[in-house]
Protein backbone atom coordinates (compact mmCIF):
# COMPACT_ATOMS: atom_id res chain seq x y z
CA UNK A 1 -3.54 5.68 23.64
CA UNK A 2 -4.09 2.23 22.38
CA UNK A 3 -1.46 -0.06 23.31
CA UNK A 4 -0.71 -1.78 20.20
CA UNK A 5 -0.57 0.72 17.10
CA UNK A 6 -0.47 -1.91 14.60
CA UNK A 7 -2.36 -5.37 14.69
CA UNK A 8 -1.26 -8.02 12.28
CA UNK A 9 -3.63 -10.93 12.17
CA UNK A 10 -3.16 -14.09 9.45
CA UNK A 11 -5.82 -16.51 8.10
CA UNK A 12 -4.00 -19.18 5.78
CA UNK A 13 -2.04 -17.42 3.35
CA UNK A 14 -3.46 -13.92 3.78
CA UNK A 15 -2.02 -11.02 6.44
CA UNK A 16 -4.23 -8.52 7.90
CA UNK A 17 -2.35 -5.66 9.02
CA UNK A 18 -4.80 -2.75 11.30
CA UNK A 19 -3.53 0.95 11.38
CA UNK A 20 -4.70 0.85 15.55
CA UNK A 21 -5.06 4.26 16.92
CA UNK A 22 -8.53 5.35 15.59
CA UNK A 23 -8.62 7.69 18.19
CA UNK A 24 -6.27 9.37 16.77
CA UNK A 25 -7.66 8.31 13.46
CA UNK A 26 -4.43 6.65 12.49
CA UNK A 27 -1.95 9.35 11.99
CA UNK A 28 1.34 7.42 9.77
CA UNK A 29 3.82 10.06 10.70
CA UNK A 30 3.44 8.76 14.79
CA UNK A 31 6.85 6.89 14.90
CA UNK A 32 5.45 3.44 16.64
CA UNK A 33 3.05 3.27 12.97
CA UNK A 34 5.96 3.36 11.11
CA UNK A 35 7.98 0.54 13.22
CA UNK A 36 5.55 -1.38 13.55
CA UNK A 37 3.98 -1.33 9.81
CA UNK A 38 7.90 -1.97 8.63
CA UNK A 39 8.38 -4.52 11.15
CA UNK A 40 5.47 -6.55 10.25
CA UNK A 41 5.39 -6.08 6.19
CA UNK A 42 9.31 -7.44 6.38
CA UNK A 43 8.04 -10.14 8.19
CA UNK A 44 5.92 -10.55 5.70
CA UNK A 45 7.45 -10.00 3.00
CA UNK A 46 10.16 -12.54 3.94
CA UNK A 47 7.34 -15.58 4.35
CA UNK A 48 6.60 -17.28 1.14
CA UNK A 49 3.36 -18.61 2.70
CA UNK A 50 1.89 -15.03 3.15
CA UNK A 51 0.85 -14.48 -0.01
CA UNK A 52 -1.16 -11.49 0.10
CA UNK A 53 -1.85 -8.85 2.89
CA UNK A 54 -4.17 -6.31 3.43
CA UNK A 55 -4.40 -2.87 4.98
CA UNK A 56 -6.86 -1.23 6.50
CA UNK A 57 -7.74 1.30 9.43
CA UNK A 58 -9.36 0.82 13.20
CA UNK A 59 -12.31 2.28 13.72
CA UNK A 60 -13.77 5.46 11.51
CA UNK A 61 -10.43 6.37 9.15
CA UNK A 62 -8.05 4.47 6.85
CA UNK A 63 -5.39 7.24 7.99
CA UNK A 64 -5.81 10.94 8.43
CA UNK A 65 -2.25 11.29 7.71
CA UNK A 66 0.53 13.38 10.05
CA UNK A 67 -0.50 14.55 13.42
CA UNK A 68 -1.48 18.07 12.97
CA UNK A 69 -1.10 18.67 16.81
CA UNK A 70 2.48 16.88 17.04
CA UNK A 71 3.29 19.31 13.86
CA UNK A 72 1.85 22.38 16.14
CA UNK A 73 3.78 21.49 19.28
CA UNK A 74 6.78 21.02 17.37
CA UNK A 75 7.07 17.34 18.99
CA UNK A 76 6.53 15.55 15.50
CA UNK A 77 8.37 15.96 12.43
CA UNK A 78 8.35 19.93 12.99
CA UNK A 79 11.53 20.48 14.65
CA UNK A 80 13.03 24.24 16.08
CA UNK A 81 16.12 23.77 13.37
CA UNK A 82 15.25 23.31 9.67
CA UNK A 83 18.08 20.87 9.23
CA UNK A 84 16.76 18.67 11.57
CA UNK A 85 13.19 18.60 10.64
CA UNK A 86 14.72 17.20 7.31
CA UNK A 87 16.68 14.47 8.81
CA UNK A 88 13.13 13.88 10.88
CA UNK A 89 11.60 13.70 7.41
CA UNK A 90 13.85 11.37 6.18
CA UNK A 91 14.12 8.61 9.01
CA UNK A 92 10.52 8.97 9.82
CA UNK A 93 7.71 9.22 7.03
CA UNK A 94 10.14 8.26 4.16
CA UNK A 95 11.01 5.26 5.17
CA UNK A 96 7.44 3.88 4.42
CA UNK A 97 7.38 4.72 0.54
CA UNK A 98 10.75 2.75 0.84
CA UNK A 99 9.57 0.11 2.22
CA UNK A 100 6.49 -0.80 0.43
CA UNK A 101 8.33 -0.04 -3.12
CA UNK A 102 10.73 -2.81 -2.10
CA UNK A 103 8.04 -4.99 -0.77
CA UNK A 104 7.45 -8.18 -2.98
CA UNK A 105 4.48 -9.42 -1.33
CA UNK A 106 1.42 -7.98 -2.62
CA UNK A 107 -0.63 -5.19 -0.67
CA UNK A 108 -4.47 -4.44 -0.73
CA UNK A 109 -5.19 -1.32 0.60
CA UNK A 110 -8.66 -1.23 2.21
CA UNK A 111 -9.96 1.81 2.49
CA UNK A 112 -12.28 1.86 5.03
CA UNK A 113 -12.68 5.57 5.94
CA UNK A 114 -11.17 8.79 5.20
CA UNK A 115 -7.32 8.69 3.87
CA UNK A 116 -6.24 12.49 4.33
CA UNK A 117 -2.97 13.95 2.95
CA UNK A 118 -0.29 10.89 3.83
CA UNK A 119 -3.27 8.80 4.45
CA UNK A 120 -3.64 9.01 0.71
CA UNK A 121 -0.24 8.26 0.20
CA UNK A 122 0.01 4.92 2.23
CA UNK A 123 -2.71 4.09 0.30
CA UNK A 124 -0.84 5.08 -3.32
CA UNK A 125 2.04 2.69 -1.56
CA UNK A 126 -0.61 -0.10 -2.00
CA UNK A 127 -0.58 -2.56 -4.97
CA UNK A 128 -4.20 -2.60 -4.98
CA UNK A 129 -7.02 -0.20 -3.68
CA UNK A 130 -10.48 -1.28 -2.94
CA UNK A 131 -13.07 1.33 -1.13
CA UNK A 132 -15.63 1.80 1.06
CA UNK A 133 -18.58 3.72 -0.35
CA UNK A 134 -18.55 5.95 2.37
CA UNK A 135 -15.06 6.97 2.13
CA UNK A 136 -13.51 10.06 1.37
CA UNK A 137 -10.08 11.62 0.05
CA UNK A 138 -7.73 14.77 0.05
CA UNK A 139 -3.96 15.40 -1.43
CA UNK A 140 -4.59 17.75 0.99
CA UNK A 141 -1.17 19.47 2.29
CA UNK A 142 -1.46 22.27 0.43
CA UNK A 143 -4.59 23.36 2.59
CA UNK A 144 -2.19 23.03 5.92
CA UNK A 145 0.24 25.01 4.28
CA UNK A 146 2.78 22.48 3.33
CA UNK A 147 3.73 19.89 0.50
CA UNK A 148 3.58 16.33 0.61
CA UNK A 149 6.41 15.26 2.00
CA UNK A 150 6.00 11.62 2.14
CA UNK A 151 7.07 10.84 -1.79
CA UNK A 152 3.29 11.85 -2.68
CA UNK A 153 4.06 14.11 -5.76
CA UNK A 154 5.90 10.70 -7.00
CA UNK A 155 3.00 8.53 -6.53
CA UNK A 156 0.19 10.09 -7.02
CA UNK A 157 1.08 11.12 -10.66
CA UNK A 158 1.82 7.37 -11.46
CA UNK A 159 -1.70 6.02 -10.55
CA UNK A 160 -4.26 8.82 -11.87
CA UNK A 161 -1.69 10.78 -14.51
CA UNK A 162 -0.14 14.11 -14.11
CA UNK A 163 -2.84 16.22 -14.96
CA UNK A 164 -5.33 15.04 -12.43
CA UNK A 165 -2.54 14.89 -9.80
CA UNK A 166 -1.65 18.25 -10.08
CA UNK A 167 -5.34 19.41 -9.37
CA UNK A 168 -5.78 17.19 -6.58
CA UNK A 169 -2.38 18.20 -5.11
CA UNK A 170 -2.80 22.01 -5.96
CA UNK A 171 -6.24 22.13 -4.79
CA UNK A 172 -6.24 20.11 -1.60
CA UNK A 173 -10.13 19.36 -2.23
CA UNK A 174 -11.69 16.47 -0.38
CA UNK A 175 -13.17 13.45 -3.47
CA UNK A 176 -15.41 10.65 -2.50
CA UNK A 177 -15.03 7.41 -3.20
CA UNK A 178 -17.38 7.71 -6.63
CA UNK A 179 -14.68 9.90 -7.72
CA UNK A 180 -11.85 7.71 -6.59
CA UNK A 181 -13.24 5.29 -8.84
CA UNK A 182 -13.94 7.31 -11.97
CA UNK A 183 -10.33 8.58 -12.01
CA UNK A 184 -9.00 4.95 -11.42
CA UNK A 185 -7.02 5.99 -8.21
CA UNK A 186 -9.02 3.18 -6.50
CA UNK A 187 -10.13 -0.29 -8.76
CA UNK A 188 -13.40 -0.94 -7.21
CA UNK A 189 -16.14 1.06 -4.56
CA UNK A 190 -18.07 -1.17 -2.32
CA UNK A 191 -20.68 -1.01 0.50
CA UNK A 192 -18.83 -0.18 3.68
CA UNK A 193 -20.05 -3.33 5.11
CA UNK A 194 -18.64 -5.33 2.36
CA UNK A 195 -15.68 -3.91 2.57
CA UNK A 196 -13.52 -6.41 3.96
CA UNK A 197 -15.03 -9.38 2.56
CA UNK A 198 -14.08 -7.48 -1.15
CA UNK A 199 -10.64 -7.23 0.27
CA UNK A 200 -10.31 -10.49 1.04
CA UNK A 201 -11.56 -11.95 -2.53
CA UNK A 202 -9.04 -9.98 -3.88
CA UNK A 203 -6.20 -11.11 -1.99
CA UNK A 204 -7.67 -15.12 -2.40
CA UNK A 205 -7.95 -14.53 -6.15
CA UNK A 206 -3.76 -13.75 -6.14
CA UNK A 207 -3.18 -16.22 -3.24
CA UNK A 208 -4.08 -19.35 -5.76
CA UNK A 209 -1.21 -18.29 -7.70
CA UNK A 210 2.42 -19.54 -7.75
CA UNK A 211 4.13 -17.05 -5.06
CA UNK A 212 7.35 -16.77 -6.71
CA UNK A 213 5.68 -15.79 -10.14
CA UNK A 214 3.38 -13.26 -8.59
CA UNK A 215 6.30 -11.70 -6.47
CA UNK A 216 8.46 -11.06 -9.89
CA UNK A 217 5.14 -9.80 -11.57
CA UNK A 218 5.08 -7.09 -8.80
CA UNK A 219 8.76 -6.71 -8.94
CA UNK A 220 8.49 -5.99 -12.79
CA UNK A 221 5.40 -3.89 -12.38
CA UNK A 222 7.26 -1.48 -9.68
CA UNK A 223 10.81 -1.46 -12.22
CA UNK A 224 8.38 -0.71 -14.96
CA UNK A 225 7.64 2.70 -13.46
CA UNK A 226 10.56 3.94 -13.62
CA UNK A 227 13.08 1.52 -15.92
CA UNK A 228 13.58 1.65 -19.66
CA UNK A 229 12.08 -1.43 -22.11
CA UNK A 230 15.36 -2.74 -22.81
CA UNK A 231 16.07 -2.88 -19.05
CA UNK A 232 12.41 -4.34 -18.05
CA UNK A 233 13.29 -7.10 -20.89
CA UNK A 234 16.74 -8.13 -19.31
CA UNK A 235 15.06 -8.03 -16.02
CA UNK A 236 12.14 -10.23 -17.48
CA UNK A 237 14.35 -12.33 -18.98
CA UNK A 238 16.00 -12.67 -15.79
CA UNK A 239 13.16 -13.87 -14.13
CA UNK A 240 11.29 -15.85 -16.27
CA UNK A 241 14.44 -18.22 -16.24
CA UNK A 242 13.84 -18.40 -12.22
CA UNK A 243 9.92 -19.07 -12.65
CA UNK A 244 10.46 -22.12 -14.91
CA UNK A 245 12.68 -23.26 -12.84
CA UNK A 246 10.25 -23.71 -10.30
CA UNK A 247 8.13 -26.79 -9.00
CA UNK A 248 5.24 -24.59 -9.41
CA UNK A 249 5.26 -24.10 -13.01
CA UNK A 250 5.47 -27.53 -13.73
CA UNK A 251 2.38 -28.45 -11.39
CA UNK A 252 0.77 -25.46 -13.72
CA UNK A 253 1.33 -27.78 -16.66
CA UNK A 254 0.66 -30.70 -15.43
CA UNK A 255 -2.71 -29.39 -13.97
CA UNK A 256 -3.85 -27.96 -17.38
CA UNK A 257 -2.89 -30.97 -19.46
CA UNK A 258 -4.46 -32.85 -16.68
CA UNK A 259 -7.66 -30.72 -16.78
CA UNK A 260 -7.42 -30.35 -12.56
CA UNK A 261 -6.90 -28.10 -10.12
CA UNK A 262 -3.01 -26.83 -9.63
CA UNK A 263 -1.93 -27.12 -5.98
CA UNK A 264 1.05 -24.33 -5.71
CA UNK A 265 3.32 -24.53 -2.88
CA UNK A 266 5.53 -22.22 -3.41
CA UNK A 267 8.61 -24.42 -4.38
C-alpha cells in the first residue's frame, strides 16, 4: 500500500490535492482518504493565499468509490450489527459531503479516469468538473446491490436535474465523458493529456480574483441550493457589506478607472 494516501502539492496560489492509492484505484470510503482529504482541504480552506485547489486521482482512476473487498470482508463500512454499520456510515463517508459543502475555497475536480459510485460523488462535491476524454462514469450502487450512501441522491439531482438523476441512479449504467458533458454533469471534456493543464487554467482564471469575494460567491452559490430568495438576499446583503469593505475592491476601482491591471491581495 502506498504510504501516503493523499498528496497535497502547491504552486503559488493553487493546491493540488492526489487521491494516492491507484492500486487500489482510490477507494474514498478507506478511512486514511478521508483524514487526510479533510485534513488538507481545512488547511486549505483556512489559507487566504490558496485560492483554488484541484482534485484529481494517481494513476488510472479519479476514484472507484468504496472498497468492494473491505465491504465483502465486513472490515469496511459493512459491520456484523446494523446499528453500527450506520454509525460507520456516518463518521466515515459522510463526513466528506460535509466537508466540502462547508468548504469556501473553491474545488476543481479533475477527472482523470473512471469515478465509480462515490467516486462520482466526490466529484459532485466539486465546485467545478473538468474531464478527461477517456474517462468514464457510473451512479452505480444500485448494480452492487446498495444505495448511495454518501449524500449522492442529494447531489446528483442538483447538478444534472431530477429526471436524469434518477436514471443514472436507478440504472447504475456506466456514461463516458461525451455524455458527462452533454448532460452538464461535467463543464468541459479534454484530451487526457491536457487534462491537467485545463485544470489548472481554470483554477488561474478564479485565482486573479479578490479571495474574499470569490469565497462569498461560493458561499452564496452552496446557500442558494437549498435557501429561500428572501434568505439568499439577507445573506447577500450581508456580504456585499464585507466585500466593499475590503482593500481589494477598492484596488478593483482604482485599476479600472486607471485602465491597469488589479493586483488583489486578499486584504
Amino acid at each position: 500500500m502506498t504510504s501516503q494516501p493523499i498528496l497535497a502539492e502547491r504552486d503559488g496560489a493553487i493546491l493540488t490535492v492526489t487521491l494516492n492509492l491507484p492500486e487500489k484505484r482510490n477507494p474514498v470510503s478507506d478511512p486514511a482518504v478521508i483524514a487526510g482529504l479533510e485534513e488538507v482541504l481545512r488547511a486549505a480552506d483556512a489559507d487566504i493565499g490558496v485560492r483554488a485547489v484541484i482534485l484529481t486521482g494517481a494513476g488510472i482512476a479519479f476514484s472507484s468509490g468504496g472498497d468492494l473487498k473491505a465491504m465483502k470482508s465486513g472490515t469496511g463500512l459493512r459491520a456484523a450489527l446494523p446499528a453500527q454499520t450506520r454509525r460507520n456510515y456516518r463518521e466515515g463517508i459522510q463526513r466528506l459531503p460535509l466537508l466540502f459543502h462547508n468548504l469556501e475555497v473553491p474545488v476543481i475536480a479533475a477527472i482523470n479516469g473512471p469515478a465509480i459510485g462515490a467516486g462520482l460523488d466526490l466529484a459532485c462535491m466539486c465546485d467545478v468538473r473538468v474531464a478527461a476524454d477517456t474517462a468514464i462514469f457510473a451512479e452505480s450502487f444500485v448494480k452492487v446491490g446498495i444505495v448511495p450512501g454518501d449524500g449522492g441522491a442529494w447531489l446528483l439531482p442538483r447538478i444534472v436535474g431530477f429526471s436524469v438523476a434518477t436514471e443514472l441512479a436507478l440504472t447504475g449504467e456506466t456514461f463516458d465523458a461525451a455524455e458527462a458533458l452533454r448532460i452538464g454533469l461535467v463543464s468541459r471534456v479534454v484530451p487526457a493529456a491536457d487534462l491537467m493543464a485545463a485544470a489548472r487554467k481554470v483554477a488561474d482564471r478564479i485565482a486573479v480574483n479578490p479571495p474574499h469575494a470569490v469565497r462569498m460567491t461560493k458561499r452564496l452559490l452552496r446557500e442558494g441550493q437549498t435557501a429561500t430568495l428572501s434568505n439568499i438576499l439577507e445573506l447577500s446583503a450581508a456580504m456585499q457589506s464585507l466585500a466593499h469593505a475590503t482593500r481589494d475592491n477598492d484596488e478593483a476601482i482604482d485599476a479600472f478607472i486607471e485602465k491597469r491591471r488589479p493586483n488583489f491581495t486578499g486584504e
